[in-house]
C-alpha atoms as a PDB file:
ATOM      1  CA  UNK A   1      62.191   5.870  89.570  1.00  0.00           C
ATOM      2  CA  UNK A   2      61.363   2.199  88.664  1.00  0.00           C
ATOM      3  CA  UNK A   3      57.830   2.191  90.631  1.00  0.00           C
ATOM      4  CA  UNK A   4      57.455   5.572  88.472  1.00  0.00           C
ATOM      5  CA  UNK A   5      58.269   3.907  85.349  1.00  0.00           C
ATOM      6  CA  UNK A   6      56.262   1.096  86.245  1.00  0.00           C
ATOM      7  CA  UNK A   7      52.977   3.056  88.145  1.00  0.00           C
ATOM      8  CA  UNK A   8      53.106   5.178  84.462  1.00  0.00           C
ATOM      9  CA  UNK A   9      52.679   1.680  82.041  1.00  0.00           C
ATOM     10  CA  UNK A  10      50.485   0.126  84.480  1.00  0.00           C
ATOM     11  CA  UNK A  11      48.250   3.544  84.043  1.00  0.00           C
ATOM     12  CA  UNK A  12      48.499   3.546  80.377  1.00  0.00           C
ATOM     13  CA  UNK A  13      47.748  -0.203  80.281  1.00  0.00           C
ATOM     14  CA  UNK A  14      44.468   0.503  82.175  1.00  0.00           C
ATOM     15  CA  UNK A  15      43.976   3.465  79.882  1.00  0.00           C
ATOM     16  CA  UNK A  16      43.994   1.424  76.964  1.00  0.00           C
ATOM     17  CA  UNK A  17      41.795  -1.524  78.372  1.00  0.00           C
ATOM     18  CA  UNK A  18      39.267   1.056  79.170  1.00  0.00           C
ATOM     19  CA  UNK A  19      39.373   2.554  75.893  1.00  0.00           C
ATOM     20  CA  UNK A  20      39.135  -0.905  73.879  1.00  0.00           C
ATOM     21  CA  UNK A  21      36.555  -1.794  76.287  1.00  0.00           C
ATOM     22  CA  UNK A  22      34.259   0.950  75.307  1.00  0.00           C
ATOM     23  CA  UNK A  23      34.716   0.515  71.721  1.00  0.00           C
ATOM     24  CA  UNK A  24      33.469  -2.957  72.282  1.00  0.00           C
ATOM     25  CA  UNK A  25      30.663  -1.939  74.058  1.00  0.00           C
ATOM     26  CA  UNK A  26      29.649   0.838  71.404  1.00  0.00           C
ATOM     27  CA  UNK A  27      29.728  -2.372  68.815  1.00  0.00           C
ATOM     28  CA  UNK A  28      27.783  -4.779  70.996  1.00  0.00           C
ATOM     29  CA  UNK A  29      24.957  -2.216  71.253  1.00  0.00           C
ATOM     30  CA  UNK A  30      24.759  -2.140  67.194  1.00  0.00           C
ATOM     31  CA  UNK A  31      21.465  -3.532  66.183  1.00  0.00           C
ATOM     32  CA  UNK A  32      21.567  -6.088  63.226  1.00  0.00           C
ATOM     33  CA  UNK A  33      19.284  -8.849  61.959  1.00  0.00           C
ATOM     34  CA  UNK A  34      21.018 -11.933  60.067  1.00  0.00           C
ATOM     35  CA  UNK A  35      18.946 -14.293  57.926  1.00  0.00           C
ATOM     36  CA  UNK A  36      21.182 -17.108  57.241  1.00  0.00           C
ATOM     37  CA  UNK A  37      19.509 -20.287  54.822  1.00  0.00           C
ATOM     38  CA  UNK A  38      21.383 -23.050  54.659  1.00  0.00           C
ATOM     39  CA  UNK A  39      20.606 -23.905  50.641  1.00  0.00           C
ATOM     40  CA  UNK A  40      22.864 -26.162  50.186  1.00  0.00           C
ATOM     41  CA  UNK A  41      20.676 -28.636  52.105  1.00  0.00           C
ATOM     42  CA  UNK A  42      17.501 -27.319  50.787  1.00  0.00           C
ATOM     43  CA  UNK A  43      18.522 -27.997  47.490  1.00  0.00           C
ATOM     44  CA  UNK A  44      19.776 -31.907  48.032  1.00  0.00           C
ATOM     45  CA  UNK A  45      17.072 -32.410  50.420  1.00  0.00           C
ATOM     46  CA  UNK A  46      14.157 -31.246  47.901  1.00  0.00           C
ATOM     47  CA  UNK A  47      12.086 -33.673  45.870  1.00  0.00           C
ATOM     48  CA  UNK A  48      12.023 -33.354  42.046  1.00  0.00           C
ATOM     49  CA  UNK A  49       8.244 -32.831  42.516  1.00  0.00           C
ATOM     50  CA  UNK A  50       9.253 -29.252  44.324  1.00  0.00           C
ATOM     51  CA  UNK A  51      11.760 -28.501  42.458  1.00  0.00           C
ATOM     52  CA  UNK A  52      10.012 -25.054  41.277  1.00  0.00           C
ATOM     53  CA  UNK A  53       9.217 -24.363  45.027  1.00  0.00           C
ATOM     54  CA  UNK A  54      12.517 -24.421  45.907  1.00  0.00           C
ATOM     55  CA  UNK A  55      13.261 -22.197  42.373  1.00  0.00           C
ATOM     56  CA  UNK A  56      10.794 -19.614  43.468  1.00  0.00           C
ATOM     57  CA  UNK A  57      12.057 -19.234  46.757  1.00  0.00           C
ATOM     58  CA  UNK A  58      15.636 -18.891  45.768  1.00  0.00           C
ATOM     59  CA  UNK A  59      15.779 -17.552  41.902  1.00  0.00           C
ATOM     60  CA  UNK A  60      19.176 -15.916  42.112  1.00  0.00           C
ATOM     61  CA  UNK A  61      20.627 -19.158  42.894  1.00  0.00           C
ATOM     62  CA  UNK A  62      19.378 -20.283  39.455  1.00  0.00           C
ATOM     63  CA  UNK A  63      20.489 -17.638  37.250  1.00  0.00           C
ATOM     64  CA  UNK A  64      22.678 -19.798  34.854  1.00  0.00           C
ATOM     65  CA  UNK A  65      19.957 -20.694  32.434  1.00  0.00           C
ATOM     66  CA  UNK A  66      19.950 -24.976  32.473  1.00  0.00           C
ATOM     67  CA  UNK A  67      16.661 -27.744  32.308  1.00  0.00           C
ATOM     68  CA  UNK A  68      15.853 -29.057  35.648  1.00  0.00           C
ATOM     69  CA  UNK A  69      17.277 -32.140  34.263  1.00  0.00           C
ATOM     70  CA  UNK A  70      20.949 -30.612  34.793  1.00  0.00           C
ATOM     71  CA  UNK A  71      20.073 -29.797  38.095  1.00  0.00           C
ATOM     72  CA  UNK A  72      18.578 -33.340  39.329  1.00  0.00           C
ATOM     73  CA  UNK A  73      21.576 -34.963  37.659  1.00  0.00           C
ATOM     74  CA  UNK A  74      23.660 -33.130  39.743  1.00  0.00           C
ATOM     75  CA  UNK A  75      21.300 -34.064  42.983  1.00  0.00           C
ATOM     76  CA  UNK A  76      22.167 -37.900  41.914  1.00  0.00           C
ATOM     77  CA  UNK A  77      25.749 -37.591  41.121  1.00  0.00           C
ATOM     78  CA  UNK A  78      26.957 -39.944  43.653  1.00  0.00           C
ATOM     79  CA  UNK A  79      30.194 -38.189  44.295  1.00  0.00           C
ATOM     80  CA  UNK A  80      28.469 -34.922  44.735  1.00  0.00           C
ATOM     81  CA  UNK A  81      26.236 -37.094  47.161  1.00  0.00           C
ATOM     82  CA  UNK A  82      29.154 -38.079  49.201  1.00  0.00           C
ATOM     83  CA  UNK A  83      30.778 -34.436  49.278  1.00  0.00           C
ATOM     84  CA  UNK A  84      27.001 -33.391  50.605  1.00  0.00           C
ATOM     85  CA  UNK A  85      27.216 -36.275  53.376  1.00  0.00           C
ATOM     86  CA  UNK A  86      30.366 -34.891  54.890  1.00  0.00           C
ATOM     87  CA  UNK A  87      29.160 -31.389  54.535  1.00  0.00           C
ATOM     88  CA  UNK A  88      26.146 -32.398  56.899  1.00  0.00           C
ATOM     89  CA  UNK A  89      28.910 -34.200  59.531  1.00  0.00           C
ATOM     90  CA  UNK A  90      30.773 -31.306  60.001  1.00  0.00           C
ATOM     91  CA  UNK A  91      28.188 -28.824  60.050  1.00  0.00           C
ATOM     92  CA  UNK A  92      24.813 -30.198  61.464  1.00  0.00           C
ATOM     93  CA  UNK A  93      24.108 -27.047  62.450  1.00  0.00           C
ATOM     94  CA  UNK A  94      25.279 -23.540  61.746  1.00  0.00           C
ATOM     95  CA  UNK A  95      24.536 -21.918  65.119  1.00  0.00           C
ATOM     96  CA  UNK A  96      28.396 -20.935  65.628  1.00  0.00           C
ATOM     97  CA  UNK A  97      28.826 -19.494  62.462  1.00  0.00           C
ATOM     98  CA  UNK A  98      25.501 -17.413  62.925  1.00  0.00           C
ATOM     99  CA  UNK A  99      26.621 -16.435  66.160  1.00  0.00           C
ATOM    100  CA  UNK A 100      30.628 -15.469  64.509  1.00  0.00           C
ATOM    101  CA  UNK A 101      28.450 -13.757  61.063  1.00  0.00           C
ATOM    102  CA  UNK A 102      26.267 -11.368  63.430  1.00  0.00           C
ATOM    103  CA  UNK A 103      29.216 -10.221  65.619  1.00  0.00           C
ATOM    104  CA  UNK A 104      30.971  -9.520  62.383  1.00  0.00           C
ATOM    105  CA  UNK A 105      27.723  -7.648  60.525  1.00  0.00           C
ATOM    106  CA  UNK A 106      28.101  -5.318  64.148  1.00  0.00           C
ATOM    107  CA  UNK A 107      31.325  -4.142  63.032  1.00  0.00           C
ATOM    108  CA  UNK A 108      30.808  -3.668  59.963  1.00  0.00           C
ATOM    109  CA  UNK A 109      27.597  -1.468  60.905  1.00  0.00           C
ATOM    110  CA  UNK A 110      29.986   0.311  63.541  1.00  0.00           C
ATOM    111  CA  UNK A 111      32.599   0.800  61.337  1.00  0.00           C
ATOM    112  CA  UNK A 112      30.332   1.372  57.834  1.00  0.00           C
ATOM    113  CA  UNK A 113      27.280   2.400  59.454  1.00  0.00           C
ATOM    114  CA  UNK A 114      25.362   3.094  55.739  1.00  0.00           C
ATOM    115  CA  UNK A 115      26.390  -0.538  54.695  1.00  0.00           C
ATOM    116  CA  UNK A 116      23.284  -2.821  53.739  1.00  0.00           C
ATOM    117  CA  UNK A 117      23.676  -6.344  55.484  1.00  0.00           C
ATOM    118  CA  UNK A 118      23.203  -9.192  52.931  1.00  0.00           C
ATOM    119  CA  UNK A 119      21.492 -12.224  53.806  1.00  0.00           C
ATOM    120  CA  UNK A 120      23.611 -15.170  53.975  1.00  0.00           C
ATOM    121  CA  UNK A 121      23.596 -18.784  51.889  1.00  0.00           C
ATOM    122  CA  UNK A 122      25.435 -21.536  52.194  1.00  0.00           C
ATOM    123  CA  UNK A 123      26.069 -23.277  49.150  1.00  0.00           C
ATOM    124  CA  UNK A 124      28.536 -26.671  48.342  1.00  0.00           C
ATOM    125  CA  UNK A 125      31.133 -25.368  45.366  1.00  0.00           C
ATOM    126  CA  UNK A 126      31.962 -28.823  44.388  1.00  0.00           C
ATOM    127  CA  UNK A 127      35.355 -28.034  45.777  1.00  0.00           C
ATOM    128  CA  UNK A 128      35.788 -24.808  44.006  1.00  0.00           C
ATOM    129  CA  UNK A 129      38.864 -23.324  45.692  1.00  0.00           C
ATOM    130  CA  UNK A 130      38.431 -20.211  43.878  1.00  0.00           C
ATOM    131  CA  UNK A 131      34.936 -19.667  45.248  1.00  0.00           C
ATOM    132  CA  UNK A 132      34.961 -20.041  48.822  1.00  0.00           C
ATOM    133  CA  UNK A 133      33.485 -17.171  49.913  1.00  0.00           C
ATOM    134  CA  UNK A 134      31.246 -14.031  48.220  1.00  0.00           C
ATOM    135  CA  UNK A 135      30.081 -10.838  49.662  1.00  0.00           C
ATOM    136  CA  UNK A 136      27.335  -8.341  48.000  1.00  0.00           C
ATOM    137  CA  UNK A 137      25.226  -5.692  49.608  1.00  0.00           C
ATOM    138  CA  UNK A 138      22.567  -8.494  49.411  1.00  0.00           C
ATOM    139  CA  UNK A 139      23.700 -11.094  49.419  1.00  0.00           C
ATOM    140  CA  UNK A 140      26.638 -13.385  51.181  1.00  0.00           C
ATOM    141  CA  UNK A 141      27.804 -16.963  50.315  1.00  0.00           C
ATOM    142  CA  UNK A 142      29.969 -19.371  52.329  1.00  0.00           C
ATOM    143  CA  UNK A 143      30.730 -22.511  50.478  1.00  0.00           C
ATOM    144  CA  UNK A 144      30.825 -24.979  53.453  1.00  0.00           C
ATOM    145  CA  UNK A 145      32.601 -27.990  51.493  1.00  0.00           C
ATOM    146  CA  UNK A 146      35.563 -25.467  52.023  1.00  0.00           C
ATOM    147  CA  UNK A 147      35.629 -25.729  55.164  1.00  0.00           C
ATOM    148  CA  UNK A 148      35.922 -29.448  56.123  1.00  0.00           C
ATOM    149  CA  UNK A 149      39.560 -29.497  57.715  1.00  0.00           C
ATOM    150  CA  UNK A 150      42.545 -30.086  56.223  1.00  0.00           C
ATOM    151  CA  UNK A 151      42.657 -33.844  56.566  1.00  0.00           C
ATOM    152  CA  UNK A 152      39.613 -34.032  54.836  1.00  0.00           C
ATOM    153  CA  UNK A 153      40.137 -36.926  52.255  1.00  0.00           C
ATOM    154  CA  UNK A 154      38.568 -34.695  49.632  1.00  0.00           C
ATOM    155  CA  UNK A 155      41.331 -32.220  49.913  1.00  0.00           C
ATOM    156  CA  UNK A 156      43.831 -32.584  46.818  1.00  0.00           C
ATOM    157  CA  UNK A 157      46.326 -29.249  47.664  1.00  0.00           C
ATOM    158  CA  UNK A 158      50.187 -29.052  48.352  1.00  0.00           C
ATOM    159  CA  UNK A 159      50.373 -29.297  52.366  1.00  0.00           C
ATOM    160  CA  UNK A 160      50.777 -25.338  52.661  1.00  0.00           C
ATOM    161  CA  UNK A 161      46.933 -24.609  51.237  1.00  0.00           C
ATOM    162  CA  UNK A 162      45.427 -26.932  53.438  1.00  0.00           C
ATOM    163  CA  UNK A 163      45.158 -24.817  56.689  1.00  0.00           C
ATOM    164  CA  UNK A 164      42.887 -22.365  54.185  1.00  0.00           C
ATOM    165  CA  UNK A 165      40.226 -24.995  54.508  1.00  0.00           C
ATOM    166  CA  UNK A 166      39.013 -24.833  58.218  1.00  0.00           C
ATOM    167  CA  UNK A 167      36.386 -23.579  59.719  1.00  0.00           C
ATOM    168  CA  UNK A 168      38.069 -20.935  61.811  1.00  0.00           C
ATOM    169  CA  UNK A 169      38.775 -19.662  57.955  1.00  0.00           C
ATOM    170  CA  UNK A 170      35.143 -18.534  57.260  1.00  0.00           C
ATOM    171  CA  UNK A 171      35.012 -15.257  58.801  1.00  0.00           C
ATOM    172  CA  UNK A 172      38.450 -13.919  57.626  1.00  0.00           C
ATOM    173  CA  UNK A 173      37.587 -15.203  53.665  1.00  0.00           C
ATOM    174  CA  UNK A 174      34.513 -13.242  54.749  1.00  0.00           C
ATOM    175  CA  UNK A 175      35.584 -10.276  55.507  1.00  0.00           C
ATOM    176  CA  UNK A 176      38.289 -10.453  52.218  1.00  0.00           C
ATOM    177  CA  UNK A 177      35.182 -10.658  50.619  1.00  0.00           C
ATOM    178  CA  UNK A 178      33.826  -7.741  51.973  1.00  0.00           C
ATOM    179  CA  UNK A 179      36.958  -5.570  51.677  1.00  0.00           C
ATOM    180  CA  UNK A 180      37.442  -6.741  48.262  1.00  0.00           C
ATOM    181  CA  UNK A 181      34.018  -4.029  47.976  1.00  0.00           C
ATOM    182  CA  UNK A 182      35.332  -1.555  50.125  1.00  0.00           C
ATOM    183  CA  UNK A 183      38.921  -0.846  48.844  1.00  0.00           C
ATOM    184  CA  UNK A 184      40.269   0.260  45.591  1.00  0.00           C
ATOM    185  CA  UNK A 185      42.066  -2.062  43.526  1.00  0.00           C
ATOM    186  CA  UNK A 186      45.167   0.101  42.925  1.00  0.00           C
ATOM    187  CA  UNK A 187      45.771   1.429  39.377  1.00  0.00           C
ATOM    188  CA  UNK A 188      49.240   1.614  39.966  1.00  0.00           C
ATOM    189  CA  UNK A 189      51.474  -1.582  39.094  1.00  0.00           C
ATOM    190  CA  UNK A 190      54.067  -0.933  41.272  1.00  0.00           C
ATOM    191  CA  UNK A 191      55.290  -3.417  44.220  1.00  0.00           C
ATOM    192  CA  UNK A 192      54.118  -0.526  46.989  1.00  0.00           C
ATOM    193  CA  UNK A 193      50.855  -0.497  45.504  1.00  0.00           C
ATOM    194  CA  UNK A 194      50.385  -4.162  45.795  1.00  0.00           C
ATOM    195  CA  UNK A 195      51.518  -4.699  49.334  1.00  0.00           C
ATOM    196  CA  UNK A 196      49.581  -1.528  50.880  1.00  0.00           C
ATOM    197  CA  UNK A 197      46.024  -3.137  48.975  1.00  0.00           C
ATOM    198  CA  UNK A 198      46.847  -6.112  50.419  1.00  0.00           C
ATOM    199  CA  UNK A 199      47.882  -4.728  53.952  1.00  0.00           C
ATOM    200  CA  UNK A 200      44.250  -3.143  53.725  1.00  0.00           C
ATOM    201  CA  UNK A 201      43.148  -6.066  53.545  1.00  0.00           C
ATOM    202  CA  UNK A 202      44.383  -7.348  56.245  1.00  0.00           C
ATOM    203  CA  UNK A 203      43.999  -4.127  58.744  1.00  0.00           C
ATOM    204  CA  UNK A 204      40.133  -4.174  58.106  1.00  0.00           C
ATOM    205  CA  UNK A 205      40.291  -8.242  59.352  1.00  0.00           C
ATOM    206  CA  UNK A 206      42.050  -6.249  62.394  1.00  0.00           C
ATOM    207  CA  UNK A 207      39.449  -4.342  62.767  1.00  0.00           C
ATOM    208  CA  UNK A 208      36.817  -6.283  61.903  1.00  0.00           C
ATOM    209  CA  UNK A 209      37.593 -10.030  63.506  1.00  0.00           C
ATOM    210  CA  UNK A 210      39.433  -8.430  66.183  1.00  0.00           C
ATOM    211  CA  UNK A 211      39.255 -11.844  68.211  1.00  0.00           C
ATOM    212  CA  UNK A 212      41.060 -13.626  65.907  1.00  0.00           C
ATOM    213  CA  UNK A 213      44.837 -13.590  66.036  1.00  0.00           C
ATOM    214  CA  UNK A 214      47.553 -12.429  63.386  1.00  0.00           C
ATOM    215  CA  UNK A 215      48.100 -16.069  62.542  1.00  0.00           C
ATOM    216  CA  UNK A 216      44.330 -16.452  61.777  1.00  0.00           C
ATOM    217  CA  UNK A 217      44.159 -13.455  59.614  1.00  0.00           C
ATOM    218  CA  UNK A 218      46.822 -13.771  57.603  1.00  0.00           C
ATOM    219  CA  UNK A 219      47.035 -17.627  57.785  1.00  0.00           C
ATOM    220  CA  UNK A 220      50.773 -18.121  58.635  1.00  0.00           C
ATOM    221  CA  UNK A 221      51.618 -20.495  61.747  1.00  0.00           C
ATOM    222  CA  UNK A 222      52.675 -18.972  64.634  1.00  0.00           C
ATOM    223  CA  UNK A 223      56.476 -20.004  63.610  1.00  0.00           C
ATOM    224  CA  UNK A 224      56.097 -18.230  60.740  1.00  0.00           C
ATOM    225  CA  UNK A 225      54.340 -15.130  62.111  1.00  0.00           C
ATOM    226  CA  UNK A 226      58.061 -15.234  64.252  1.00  0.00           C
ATOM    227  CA  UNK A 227      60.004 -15.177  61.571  1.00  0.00           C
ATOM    228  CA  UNK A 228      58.380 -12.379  60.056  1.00  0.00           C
ATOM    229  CA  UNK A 229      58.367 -10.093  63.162  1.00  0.00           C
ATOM    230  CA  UNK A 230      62.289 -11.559  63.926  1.00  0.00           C
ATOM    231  CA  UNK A 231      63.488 -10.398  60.143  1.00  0.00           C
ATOM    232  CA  UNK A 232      61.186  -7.268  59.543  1.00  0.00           C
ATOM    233  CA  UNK A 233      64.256  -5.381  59.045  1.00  0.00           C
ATOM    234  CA  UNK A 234      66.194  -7.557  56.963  1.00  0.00           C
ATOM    235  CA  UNK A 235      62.995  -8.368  54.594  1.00  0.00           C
ATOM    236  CA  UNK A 236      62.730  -4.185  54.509  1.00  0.00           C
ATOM    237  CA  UNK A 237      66.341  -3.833  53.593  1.00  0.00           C
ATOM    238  CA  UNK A 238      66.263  -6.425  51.263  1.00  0.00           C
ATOM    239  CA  UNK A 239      63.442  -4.700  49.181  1.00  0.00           C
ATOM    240  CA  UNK A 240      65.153  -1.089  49.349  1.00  0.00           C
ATOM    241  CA  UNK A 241      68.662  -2.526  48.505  1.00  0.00           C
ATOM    242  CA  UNK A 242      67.187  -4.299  45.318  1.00  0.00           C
ATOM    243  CA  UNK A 243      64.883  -1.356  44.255  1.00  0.00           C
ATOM    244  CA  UNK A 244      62.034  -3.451  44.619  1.00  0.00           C
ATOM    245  CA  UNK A 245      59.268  -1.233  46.129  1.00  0.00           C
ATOM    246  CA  UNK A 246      58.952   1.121  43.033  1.00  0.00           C
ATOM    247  CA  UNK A 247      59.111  -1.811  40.448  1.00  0.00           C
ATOM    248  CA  UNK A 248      56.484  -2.498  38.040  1.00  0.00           C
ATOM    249  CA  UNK A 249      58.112  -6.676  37.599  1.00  0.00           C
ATOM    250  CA  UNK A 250      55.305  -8.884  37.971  1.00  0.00           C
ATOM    251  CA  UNK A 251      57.990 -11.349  39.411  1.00  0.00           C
ATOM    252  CA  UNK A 252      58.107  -9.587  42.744  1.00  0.00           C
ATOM    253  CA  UNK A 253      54.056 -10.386  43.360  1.00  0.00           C
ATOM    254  CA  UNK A 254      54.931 -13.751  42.494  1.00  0.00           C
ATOM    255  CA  UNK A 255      57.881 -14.243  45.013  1.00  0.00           C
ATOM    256  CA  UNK A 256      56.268 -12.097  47.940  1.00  0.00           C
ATOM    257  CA  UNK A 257      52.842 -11.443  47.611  1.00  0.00           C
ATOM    258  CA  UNK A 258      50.963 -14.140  45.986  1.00  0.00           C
ATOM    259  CA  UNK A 259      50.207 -17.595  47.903  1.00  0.00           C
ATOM    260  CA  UNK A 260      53.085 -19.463  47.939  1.00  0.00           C
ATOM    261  CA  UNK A 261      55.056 -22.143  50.663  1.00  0.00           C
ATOM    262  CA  UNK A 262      57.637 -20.046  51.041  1.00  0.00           C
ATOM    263  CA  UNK A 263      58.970 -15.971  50.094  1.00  0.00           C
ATOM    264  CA  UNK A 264      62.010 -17.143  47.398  1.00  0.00           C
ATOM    265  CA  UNK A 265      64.583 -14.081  47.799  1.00  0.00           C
ATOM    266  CA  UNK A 266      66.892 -17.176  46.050  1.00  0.00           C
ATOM    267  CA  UNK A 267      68.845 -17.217  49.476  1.00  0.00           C
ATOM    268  CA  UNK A 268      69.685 -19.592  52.256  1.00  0.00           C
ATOM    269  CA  UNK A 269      66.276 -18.227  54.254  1.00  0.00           C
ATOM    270  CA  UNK A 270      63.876 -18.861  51.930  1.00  0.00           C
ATOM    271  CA  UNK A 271      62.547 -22.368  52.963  1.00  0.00           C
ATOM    272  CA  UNK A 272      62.289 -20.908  56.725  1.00  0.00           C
ATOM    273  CA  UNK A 273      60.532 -17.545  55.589  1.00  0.00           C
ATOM    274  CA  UNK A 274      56.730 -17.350  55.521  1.00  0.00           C
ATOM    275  CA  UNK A 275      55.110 -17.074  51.401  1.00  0.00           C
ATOM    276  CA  UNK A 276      53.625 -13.543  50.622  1.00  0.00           C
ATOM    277  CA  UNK A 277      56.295 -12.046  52.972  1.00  0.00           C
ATOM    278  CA  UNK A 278      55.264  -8.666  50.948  1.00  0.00           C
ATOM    279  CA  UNK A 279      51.302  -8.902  52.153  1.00  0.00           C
ATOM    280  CA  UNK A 280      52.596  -8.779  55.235  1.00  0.00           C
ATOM    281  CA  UNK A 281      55.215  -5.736  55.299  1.00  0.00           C
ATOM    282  CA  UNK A 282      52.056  -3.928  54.333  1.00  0.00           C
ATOM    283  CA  UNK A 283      50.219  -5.198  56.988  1.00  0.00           C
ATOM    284  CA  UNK A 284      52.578  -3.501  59.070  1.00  0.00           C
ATOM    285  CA  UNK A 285      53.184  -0.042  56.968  1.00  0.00           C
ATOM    286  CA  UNK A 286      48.954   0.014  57.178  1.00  0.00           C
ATOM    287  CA  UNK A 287      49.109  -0.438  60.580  1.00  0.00           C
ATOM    288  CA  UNK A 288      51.733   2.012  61.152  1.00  0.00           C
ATOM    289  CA  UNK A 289      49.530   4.621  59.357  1.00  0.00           C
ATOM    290  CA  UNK A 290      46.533   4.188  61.319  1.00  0.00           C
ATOM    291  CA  UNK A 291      48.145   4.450  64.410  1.00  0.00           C
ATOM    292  CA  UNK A 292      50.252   7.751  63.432  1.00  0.00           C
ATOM    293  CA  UNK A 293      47.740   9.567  61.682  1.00  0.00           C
ATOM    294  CA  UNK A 294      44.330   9.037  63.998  1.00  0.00           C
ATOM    295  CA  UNK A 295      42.371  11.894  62.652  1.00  0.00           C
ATOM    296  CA  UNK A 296      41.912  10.097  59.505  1.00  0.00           C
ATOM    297  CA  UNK A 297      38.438   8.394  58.949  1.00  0.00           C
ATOM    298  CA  UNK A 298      38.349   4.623  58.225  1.00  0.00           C
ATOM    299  CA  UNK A 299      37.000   5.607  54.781  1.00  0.00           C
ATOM    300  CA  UNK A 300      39.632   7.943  53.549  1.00  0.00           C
ATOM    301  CA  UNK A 301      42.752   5.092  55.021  1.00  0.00           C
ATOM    302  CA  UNK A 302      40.991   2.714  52.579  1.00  0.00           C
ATOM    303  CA  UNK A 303      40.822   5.254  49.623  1.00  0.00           C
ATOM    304  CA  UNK A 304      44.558   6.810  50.248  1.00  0.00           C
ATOM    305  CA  UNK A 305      47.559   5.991  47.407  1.00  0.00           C
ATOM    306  CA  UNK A 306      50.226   3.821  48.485  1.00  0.00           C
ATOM    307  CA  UNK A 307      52.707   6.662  48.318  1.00  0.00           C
ATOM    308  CA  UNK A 308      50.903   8.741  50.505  1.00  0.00           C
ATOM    309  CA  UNK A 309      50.125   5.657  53.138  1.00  0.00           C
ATOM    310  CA  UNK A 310      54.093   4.776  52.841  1.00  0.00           C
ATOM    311  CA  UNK A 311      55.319   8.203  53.849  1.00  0.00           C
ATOM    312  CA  UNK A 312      52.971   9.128  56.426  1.00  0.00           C
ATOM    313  CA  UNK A 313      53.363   6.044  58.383  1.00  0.00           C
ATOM    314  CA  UNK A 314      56.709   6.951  59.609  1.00  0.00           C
ATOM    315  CA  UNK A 315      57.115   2.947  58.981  1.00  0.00           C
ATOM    316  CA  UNK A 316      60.339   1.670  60.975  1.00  0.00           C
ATOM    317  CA  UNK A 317      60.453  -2.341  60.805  1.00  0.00           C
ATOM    318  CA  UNK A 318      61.544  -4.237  64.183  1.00  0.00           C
ATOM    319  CA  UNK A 319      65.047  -4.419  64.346  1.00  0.00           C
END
């Protein structure tokens, strides 16, 4: 009976290799063209004398009307100077993130095969947090002084922000980008609401960066991916017991959905549990969705209500 048992996961197992090997295949094949220009070092690199060259050839980048005196001031800031410096250190070239941007515009075209592919910039934010990433049908920015590490000196964020600000970050801000495009933001103000966006989100990285892990996607370490999959039931209980999922509180985005060190349920686990806790229990009830309801296209999972994503999910958390 055991050589059964086993003989019958082994099959499945090859089953499911095959399958996922196909798939991959089928997005390989996808034809795209990516047109990357790395402006930011066009633009410190470019004498005042060509100045309107360097306009002409890039005129959305100058839509904010200002004298080309702003603009060279900024050139000769010296700390903006400095941020440009280490820019060039840790990115001399941009051949990996080419190579990373054109296996991600493949599965987009697989999986949104009417999507227009932008070309891509990359800019320096001046250490805009807010702005690390944007994503049009034309056009795609990556702010590289992002992306630096986070012992980069220039970094001033509480301990729990920094791991946002490496490289191996670009692709899934990217693809939040992207979704951010793609799904509805929901109407509703209800806690379900909020966690099933946000677990959309996260299911198109799944699908979209499927070579990075969990951790990666959702930045949490891999102790606190643990915890999460070690109390899924006790988080879930928690919510029902306090009538959470239906509430309209603003509070419960703060304590489990929005960035934060830790989830704050005000109990003895709070300093061990991951922050947006929430973001991640709809990770799961997404995931549970797309795996129990298979006839649905990509398109319509995206579009769905919460309510109608909860119940058909047939969601159980891990005891």
């Amino acid at each position: 009976m055991k050589k059964l048992v086993l003989s019958l996961l082994i099959g499945a197992a090859l089953v499911s290799c095959s399958k996922k090997s196909q798939l991959e295949k089928a997005i390989e094949a996808v034809p795209v063209t990516l047109q990357l220009d790395r402006f930011d070092k066009e633009f410190y690199e470019t004498a005042e004398k060509d100045f309107a060259q360097l306009k002409a050839k890039y005129p959305y980048m100058f839509t904010t009307p200002a004298h080309d005196s702003i603009w060279f001031a900024q050139k000769n800031d010296t700390l903006i100077a400095e941020l440009y410096t280490e820019v060039q250190k840790k990115f001399p070239t941009t051949d990996e993130i080419e190579k990373e941007l054109v296996t991600l515009f493949k599965h987009i075209k697989y999986y949104f095969p009417d999507e227009r592919l932008p070309k891509v910039n990359t800019v320096i934010s001046e250490v805009d947090y807010n702005f690390k990433t944007f994503y049009s049908d034309s056009l795609a920015l990556i702010s590289l002084d992002l992306y630096l590490g986070k012992n980069h000196h220039f970094y001033e964020r509480d301990q729990y922000l920094l791991t946002e600000l490496e490289p191996r970050q670009i692709m899934p801000d990217m693809v939040k980008s992207f979704a951010y495009r793609k799904i509805p933001y929901p109407k509703e103000g209800d806690f379900l609401s909020r966690i099933i966006y946000e677990g959309k989100i996260l299911y198109l990285k799944d699908l979209l960066i499927p070579s990075y892990t969990d951790e990666e996607k959702i930045n949490y370490s891999t102790e606190k991916l643990q915890w999460s999959f070690d109390n899924e039931e006790n988080v879930w209980r928690y919510f029902i017991d306090e009538n959470i999922l239906y509430s309209s509180n603003p509070q419960y985005i703060s304590r489990f959905v929005n960035v934060a060190p830790f989830s704050k349920f005000y109990l003895d686990i709070d300093n061990e549990s991951p922050g947006r806790i929430g973001t991640w229990i709809g990770w799961q009830i997404v995931r549970a969705y797309a795996k129990n309801n298979p006839e649905v296209s990509l398109n319509d999972l995206l579009h769905k209500g919460a309510e109608e994503i909860f119940k058909q999910s047939k969601y159980k958390p891990n005891r």
